[in-house]
N, C-alpha and C. Protein backbone atom coordinates (compact mmCIF):
# COMPACT_ATOMS: atom_id res chain seq x y z
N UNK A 1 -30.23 45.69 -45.79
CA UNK A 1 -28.81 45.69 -45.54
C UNK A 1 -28.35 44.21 -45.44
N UNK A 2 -27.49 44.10 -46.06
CA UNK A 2 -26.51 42.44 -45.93
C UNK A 2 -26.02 42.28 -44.51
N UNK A 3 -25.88 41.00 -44.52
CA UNK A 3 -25.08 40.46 -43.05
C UNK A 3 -23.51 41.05 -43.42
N UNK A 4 -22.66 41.00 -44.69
CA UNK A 4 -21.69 41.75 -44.83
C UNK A 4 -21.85 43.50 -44.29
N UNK A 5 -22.61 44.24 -44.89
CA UNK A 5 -22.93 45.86 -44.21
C UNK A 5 -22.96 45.22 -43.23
N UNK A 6 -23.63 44.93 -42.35
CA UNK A 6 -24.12 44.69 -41.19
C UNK A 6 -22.49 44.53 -40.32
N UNK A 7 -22.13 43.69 -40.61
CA UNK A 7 -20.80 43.51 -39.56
C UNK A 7 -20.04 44.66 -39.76
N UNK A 8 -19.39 45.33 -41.34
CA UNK A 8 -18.67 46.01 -41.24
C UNK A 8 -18.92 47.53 -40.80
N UNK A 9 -20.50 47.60 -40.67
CA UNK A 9 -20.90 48.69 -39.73
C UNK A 9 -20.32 48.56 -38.67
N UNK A 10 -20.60 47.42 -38.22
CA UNK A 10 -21.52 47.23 -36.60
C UNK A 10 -19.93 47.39 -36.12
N UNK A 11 -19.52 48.28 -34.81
CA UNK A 11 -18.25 48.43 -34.12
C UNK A 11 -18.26 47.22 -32.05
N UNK A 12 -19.41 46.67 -32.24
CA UNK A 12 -19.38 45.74 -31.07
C UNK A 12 -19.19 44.17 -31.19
N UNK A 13 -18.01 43.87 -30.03
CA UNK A 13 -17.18 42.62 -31.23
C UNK A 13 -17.81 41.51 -30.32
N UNK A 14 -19.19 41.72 -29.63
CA UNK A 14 -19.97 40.86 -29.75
C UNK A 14 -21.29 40.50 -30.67
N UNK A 15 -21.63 41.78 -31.20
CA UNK A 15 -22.61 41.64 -32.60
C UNK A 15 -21.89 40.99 -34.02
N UNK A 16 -20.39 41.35 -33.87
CA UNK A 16 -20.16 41.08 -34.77
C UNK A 16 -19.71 39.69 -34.35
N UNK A 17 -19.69 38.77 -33.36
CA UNK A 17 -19.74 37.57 -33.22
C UNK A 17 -21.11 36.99 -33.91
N UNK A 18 -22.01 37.47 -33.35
CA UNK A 18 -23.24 36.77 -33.44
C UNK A 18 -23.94 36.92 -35.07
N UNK A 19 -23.43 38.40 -35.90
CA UNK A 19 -23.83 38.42 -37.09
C UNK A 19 -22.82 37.21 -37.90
N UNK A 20 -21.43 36.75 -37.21
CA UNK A 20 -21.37 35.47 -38.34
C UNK A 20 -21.97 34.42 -38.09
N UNK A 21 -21.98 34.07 -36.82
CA UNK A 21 -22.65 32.99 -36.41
C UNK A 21 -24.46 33.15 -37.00
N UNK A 22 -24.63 33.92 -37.10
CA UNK A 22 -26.40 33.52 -37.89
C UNK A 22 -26.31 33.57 -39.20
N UNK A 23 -25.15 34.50 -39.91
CA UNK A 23 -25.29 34.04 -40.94
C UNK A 23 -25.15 32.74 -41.62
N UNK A 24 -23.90 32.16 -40.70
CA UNK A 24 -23.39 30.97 -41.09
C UNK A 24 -24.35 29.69 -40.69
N UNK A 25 -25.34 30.00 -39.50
CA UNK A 25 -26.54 29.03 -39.40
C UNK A 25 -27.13 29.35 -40.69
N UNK A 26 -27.80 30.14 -40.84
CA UNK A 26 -28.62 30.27 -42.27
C UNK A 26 -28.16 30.15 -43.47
N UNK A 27 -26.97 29.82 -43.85
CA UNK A 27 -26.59 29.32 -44.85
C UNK A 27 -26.96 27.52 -44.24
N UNK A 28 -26.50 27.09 -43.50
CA UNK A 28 -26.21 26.04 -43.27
C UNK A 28 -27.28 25.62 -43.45
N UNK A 29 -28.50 26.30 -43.37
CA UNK A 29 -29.57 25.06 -43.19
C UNK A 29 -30.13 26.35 -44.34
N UNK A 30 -29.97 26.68 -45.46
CA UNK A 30 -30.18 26.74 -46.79
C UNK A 30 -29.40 26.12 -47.82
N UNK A 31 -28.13 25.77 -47.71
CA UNK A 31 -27.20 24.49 -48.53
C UNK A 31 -26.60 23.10 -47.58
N UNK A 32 -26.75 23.24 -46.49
CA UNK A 32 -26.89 21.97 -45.44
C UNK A 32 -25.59 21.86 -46.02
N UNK A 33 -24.67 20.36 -45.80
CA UNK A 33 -23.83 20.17 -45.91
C UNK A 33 -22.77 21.03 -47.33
N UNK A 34 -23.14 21.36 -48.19
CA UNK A 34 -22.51 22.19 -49.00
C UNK A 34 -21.97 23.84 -48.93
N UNK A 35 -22.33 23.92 -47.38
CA UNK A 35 -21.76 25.16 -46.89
C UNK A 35 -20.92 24.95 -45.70
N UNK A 36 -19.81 25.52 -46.18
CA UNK A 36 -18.48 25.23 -44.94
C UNK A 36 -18.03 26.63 -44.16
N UNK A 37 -17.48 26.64 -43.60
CA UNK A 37 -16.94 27.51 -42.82
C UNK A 37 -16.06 28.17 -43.69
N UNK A 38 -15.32 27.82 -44.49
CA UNK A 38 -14.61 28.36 -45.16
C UNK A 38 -15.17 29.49 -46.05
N UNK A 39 -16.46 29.21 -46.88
CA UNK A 39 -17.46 29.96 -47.39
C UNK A 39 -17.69 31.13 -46.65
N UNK A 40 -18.20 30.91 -45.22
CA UNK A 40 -18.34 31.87 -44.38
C UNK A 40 -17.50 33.00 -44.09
N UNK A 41 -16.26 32.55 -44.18
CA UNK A 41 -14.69 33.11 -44.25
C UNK A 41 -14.74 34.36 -45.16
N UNK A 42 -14.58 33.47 -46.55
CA UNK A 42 -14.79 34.37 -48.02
C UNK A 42 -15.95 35.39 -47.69
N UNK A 43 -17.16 35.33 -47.13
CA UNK A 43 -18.23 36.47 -47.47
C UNK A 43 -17.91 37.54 -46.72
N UNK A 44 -17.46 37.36 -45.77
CA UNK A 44 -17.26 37.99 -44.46
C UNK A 44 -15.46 38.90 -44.64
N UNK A 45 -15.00 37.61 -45.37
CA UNK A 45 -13.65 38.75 -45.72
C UNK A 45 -12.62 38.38 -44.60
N UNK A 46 -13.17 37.22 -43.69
CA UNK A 46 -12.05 36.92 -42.38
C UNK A 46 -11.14 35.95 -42.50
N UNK A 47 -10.38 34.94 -41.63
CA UNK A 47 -9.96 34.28 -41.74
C UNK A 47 -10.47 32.78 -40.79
N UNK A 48 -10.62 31.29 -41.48
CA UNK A 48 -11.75 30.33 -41.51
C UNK A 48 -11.16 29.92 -40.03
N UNK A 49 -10.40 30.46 -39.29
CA UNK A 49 -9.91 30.71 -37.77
C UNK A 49 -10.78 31.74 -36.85
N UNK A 50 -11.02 32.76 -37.44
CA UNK A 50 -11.79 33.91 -36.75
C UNK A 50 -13.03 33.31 -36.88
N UNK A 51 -13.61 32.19 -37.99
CA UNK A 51 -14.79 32.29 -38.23
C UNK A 51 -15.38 30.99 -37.10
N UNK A 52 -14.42 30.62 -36.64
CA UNK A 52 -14.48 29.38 -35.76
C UNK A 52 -14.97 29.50 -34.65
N UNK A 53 -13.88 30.25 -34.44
CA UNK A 53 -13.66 31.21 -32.94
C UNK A 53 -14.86 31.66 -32.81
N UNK A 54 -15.44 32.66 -33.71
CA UNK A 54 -16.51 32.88 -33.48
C UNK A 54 -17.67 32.25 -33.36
N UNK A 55 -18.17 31.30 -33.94
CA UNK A 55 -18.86 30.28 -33.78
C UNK A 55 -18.93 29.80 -32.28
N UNK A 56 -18.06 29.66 -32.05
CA UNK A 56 -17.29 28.68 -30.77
C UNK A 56 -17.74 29.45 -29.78
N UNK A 57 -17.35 31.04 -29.49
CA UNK A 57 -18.16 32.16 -28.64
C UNK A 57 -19.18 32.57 -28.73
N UNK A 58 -20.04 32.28 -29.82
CA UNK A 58 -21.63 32.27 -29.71
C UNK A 58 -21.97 31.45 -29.19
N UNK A 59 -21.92 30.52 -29.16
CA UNK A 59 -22.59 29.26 -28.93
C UNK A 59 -22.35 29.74 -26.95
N UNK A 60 -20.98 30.19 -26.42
CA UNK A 60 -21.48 30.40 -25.06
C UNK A 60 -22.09 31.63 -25.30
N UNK A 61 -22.45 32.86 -25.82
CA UNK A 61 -22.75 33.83 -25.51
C UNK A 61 -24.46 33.64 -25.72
N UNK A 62 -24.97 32.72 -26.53
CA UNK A 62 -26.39 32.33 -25.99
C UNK A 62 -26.63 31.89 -25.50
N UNK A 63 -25.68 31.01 -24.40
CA UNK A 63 -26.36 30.22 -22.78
C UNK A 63 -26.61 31.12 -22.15
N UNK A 64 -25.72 32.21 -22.30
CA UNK A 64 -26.19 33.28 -21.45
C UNK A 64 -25.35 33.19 -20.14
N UNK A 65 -24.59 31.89 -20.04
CA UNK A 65 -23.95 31.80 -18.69
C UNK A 65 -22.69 32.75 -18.29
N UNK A 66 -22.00 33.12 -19.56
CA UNK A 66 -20.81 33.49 -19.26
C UNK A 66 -21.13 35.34 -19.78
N UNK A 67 -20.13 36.00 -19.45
CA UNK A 67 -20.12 37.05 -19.87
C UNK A 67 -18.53 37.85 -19.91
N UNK A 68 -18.26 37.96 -21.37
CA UNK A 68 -16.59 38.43 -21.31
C UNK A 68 -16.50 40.11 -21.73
N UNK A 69 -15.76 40.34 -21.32
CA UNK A 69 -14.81 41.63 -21.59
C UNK A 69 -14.55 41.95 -22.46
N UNK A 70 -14.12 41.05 -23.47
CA UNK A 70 -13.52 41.33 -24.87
C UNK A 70 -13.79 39.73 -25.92
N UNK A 71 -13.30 39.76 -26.90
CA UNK A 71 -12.62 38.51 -27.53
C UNK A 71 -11.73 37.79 -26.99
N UNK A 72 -10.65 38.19 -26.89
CA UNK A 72 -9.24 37.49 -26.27
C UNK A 72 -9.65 36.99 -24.80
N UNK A 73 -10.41 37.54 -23.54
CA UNK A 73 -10.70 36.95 -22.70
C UNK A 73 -12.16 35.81 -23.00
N UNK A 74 -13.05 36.23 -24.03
CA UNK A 74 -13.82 35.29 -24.31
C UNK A 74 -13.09 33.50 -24.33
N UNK A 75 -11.90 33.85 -25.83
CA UNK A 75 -11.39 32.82 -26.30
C UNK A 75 -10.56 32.01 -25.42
N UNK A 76 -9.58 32.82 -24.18
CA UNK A 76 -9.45 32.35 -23.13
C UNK A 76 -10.20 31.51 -22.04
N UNK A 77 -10.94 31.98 -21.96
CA UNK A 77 -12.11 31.77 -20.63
C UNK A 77 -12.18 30.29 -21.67
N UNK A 78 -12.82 30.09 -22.60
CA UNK A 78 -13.37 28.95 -23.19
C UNK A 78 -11.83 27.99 -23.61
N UNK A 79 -11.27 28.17 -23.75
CA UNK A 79 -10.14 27.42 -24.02
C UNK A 79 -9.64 26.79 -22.51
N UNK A 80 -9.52 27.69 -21.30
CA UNK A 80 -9.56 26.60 -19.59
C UNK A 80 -10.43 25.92 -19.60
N UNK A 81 -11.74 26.31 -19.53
CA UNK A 81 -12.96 25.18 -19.94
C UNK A 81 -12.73 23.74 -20.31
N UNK A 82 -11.93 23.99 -21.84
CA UNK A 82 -11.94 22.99 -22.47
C UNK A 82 -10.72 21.84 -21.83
N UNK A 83 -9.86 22.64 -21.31
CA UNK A 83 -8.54 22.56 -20.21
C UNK A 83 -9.14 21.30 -19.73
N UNK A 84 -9.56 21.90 -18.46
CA UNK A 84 -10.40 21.40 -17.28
C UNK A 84 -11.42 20.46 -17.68
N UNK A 85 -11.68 20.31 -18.69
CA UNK A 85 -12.98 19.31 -19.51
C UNK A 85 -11.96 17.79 -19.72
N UNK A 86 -10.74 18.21 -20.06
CA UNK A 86 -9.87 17.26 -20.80
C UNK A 86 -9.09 16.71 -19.76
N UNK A 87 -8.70 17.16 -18.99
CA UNK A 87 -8.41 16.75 -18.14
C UNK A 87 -8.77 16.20 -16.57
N UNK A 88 -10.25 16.62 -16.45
CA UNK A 88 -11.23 15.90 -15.59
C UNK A 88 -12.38 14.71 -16.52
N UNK A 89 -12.05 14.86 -17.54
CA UNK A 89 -12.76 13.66 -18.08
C UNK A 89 -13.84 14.07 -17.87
């Protein structure tokens, strides 16, 4: 099964975080710089915003530190973060 089947199976919108985010590692380090996010976008069928986002929420959802509710409180939660980062220097 493709990482495409794979997401448009999969109904948990944290698998389907993590199935772009590995796909888009494994491209990355099979065309290294010649694979963009945008690419990722096109296979997946999303928009190179969702594909960010997502990226952006994997990366906390394998520290393992945080744990969200949904997307929208994910993208929240990490956006005060970045708040509070920018403004405490």
């Amino acid at each position: 099964m493709t990482y495409k089947e794979k997401f448009e199976k999969e109904t948990d919108w944290q698998r389907k975080i993590i199935l772009v985010d590995l796909f888009h590692c494994r491209k990355l380090l099979e065309f290294g710089s010649n694979w963009r996010m945008m690419d990722t976008a096109n296979y997946f069928q999303i928009s190179l915003a969702t594909v960010s986002e997502d990226i952006t929420i994997a990366e906390h959802l394998r520290e393992g530190k945080w744990k969200f509710s949904s997307r929208n409180n994910a993208l929240k939660a990490i956006k005060t973060l970045r708040d509070l980062k920018s403004n405490h220097g």
